[in-house]
Protein backbone atom coordinates (compact mmCIF):
# COMPACT_ATOMS: atom_id res chain seq x y z
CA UNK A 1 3.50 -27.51 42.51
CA UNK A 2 2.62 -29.17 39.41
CA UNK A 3 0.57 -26.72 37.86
CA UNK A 4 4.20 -23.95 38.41
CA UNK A 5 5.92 -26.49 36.93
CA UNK A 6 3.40 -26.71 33.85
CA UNK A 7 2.81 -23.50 33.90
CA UNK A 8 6.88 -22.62 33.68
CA UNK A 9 6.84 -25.05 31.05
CA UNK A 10 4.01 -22.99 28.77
CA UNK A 11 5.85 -19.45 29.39
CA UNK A 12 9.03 -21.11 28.43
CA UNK A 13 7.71 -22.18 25.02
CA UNK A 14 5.97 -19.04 24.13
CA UNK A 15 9.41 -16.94 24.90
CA UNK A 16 11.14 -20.23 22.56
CA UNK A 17 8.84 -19.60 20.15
CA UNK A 18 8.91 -15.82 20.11
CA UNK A 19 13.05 -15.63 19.98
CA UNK A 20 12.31 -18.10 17.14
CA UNK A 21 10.63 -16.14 15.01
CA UNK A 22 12.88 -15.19 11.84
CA UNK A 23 11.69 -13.82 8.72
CA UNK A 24 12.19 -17.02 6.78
CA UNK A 25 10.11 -14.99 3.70
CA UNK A 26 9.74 -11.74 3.02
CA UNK A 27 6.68 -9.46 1.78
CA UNK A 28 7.44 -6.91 -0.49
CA UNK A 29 5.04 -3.82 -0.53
CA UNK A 30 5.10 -2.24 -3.82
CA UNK A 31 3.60 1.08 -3.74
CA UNK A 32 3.85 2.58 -7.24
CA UNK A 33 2.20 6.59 -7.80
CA UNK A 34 2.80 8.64 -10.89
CA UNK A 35 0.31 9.87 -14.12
CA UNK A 36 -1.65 8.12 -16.84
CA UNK A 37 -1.74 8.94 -20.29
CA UNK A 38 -3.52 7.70 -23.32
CA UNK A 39 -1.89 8.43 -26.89
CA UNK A 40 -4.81 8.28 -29.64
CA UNK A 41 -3.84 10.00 -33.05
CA UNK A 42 -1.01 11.71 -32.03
CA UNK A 43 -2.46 13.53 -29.48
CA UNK A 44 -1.41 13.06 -25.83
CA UNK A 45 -4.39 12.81 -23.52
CA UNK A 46 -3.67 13.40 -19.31
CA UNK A 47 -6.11 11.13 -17.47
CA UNK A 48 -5.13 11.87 -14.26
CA UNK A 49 -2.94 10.52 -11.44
CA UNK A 50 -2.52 7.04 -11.03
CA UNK A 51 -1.50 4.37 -8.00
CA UNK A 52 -0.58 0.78 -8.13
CA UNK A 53 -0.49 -1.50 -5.57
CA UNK A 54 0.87 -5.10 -5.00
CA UNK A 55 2.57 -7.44 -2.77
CA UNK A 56 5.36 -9.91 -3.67
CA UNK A 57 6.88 -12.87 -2.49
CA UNK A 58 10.10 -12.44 -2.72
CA UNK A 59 10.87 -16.30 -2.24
CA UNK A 60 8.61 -17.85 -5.15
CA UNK A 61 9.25 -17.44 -8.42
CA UNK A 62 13.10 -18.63 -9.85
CA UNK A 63 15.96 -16.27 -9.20
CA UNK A 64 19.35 -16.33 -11.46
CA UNK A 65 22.34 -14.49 -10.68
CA UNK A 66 25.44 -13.67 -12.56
CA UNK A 67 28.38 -12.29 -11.13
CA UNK A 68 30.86 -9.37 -12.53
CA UNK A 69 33.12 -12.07 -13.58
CA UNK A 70 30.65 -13.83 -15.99
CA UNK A 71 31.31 -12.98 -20.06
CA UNK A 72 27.56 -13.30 -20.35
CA UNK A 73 26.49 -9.63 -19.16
CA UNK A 74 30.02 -8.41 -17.65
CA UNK A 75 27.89 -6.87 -15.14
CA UNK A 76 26.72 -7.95 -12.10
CA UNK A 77 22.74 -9.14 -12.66
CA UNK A 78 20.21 -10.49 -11.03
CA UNK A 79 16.55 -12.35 -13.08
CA UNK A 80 13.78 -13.19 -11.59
CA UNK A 81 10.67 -14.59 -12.78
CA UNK A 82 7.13 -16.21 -12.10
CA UNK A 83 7.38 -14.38 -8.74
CA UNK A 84 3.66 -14.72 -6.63
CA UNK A 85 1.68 -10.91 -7.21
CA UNK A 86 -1.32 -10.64 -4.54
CA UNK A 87 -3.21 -7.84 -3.48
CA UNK A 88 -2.86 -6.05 -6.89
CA UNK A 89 -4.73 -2.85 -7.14
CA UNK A 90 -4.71 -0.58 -10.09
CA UNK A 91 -6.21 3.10 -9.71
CA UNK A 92 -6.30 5.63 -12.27
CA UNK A 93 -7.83 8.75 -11.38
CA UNK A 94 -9.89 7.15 -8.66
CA UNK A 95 -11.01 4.51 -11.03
CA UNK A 96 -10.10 1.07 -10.28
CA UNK A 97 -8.81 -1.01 -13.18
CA UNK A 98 -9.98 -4.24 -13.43
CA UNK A 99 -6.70 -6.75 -13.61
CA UNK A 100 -6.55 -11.12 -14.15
CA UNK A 101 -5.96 -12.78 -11.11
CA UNK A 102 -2.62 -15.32 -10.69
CA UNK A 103 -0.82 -12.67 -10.99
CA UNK A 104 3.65 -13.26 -11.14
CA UNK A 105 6.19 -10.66 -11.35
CA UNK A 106 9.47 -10.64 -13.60
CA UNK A 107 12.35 -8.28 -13.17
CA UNK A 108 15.98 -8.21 -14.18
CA UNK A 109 18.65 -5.55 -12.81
CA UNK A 110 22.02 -4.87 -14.18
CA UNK A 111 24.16 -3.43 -11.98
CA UNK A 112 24.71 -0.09 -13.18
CA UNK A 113 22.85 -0.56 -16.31
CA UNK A 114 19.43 -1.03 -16.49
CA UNK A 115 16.77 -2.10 -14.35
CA UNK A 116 13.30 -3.64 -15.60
CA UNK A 117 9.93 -5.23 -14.11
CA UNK A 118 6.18 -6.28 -15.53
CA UNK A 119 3.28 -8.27 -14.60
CA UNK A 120 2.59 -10.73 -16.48
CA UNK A 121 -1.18 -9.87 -18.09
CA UNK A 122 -1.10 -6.20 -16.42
CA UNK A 123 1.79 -4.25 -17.84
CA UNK A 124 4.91 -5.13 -20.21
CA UNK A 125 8.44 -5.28 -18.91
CA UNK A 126 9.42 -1.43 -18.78
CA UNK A 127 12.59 0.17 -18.01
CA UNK A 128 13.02 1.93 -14.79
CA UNK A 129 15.39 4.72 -13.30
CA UNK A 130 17.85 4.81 -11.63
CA UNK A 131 19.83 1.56 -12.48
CA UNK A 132 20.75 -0.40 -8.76
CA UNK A 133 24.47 -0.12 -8.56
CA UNK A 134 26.64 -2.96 -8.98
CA UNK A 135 27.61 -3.04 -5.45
CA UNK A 136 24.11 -3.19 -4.86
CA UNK A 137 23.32 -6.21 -7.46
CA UNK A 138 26.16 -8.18 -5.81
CA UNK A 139 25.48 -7.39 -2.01
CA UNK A 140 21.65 -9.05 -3.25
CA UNK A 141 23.19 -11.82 -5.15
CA UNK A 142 25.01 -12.89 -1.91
CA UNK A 143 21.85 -13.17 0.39
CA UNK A 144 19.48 -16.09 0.91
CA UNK A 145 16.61 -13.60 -0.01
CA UNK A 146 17.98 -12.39 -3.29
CA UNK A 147 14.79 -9.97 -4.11
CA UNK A 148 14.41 -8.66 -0.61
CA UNK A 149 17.76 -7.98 0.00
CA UNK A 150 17.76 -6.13 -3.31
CA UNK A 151 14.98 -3.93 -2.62
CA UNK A 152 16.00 -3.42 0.81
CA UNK A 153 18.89 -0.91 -0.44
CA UNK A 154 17.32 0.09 -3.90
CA UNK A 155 14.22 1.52 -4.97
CA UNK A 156 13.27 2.33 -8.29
CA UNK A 157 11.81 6.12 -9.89
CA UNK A 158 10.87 6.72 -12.88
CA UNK A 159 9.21 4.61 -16.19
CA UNK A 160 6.89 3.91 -18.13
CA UNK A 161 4.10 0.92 -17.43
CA UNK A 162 1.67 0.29 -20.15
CA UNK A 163 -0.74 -2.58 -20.46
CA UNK A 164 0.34 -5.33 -23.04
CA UNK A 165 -3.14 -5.56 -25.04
CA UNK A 166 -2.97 -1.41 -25.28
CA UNK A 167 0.53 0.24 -26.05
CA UNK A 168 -1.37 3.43 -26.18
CA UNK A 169 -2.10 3.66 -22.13
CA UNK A 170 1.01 4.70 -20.10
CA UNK A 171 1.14 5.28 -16.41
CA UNK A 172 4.53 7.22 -16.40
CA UNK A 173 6.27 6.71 -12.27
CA UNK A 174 6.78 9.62 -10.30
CA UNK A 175 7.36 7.59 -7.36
CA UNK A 176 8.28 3.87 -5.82
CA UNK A 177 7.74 2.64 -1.86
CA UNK A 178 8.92 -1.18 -1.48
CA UNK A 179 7.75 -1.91 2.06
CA UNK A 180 9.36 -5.18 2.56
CA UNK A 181 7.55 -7.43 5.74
CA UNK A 182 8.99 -10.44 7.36
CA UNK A 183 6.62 -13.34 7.04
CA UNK A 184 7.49 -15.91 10.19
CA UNK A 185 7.45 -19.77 8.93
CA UNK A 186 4.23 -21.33 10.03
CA UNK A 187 6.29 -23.83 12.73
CA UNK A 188 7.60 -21.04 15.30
CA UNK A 189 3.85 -19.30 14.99
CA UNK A 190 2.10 -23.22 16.11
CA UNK A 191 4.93 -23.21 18.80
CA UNK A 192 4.13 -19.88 19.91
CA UNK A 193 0.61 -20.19 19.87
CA UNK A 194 0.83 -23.67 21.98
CA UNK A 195 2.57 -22.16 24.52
CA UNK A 196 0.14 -19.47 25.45
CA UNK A 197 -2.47 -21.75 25.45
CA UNK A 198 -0.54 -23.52 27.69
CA UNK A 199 -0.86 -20.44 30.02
CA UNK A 200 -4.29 -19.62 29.13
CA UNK A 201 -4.75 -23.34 30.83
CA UNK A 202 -2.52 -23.33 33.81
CA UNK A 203 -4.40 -20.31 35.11
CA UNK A 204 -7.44 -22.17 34.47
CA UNK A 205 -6.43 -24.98 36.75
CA UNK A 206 -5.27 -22.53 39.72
CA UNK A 207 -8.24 -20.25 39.66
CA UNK A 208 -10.24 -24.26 40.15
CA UNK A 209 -8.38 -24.73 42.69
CA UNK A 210 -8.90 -21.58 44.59
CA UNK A 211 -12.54 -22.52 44.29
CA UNK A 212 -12.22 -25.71 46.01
C-alpha cells in the first residue's frame, strides 16, 4: 500500500512539474547567410558566401521602450543593449573567422523606420531591411519578453555587417532565420527530475519485494 501511495505521489510531481514548465526565457537562434566582400583600392573583391551564427538571450541585456505617444522618436521603438551572444560562429567561404569571446548584442527598431543590430567586437551597428512595423514594435513593447516577442513576428533581410577594426570587409544579408527556444527556469526542471526519480525508486522497492 505504501509504496502506491509513494509511488502516486512521484507520478504526481513529475506531471506538476511537466504542466509547469513555461518558457520563463527565451533562446533566440540567429541564423544569418548572405556574401562577403572586401573593398581594397576601389576595387570590389567577392570572397564568397558567408554564414553567421549565434544565440541570444533575449532576457539579459537592458531593454527601453518608447511608445508612439513619446516626442522623443514619435515612433514606436524598442533599444536593447549588452544582450548575452553564445555560440557565435562566423564562416566565410568555409573559413571560420576567429571572433572575442563575451560576446553582447545591441539593436534598436523603429517602428516603420529603421531597424539596426551589432556585436559588440564582431561587427558595427548596421542597418537592416525591412523596418518591423509599428504595430509590430508596440505588440513587442507590451510583452514580458520584449526581444522574443519582437522577433517572433519580424525577421530581418537585407544589410550590410562589417567588422569594426576593418570597414573594408562587408558580409552583405541575403537571408535571416531567428529560431527562438523556450528555456524552462531551473525550479520546474529539479521538480521534474525529483519526481521521476521518485518512480525510478518506487519500482525499485516493489520489484524487492517480489523477491522476498
Amino acid at each position: 500500500m505504501s509504496t502506491m501511495i509513494s509511488r502516486s505521489v512521484a507520478l504526481l510531481t513529475a506531471l506538476l512539474a511537466i504542466t509547469g514548465l513555461p518558457a520563463a526565457a527565451e533562446e533566440l537562434q540567429f541564423d544569418i547567410t548572405g556574401e562577403a566582400y572586401q573593398y581594397t583600392a576601389g576595387n570590389t573583391v567577392a570572397l564568397g558566401p558567408a554564414e553567421i551564427i549565434f544565440t541570444v538571450d533575449s532576457q539579459s541585456g537592458e531593454v527601453q521602450t518608447y511608445p508612439a505617444s513619446d516626442p522623443t522618436f514619435g515612433v514606436p521603438t524598442i533599444f536593447a543593449s549588452d544582450m548575452t551572444v553564445t555560440g557565435f560562429s562566423w564562416v566565410i567561404n568555409g573559413q571560420s573567422i576567429l571572433a572575442p569571446s563575451n560576446l553582447t548584442l545591441g539593436l534598436s527598431a523603429m517602428g516603420n523606420t529603421d531597424f539596426a543590430l551589432g556585436i559588440d567586437g564582431v561587427f558595427d551597428w548596421s542597418n537592416i531591411s525591412p523596418p518591423a512595423s509599428s504595430e509590430q514594435v508596440s505588440a513587442a513593447s507590451a510583452s514580458n519578453d520584449v526581444i522574443a516577442a519582437l522577433f517572433s513576428t519580424y525577421a530581418p533581410v537585407n544589410g550590410d555587417l562589417s567588422p569594426p577594426s576593418d570597414g573594408s570587409l562587408v558580409v552583405a544579408t541575403s537571408n535571416t532565420t531567428v529560431r527562438i527556444v523556450g528555456v524552462p527556469e531551473p525550479g520546474p526542471l529539479a521538480l521534474f527530475a525529483l519526481g521521476l526519480v521518485g518512480v525510478v525508486a518506487s519500482r525499485g522497492r516493489r520489484k524487492l519485494c517480489q523477491i522476498w
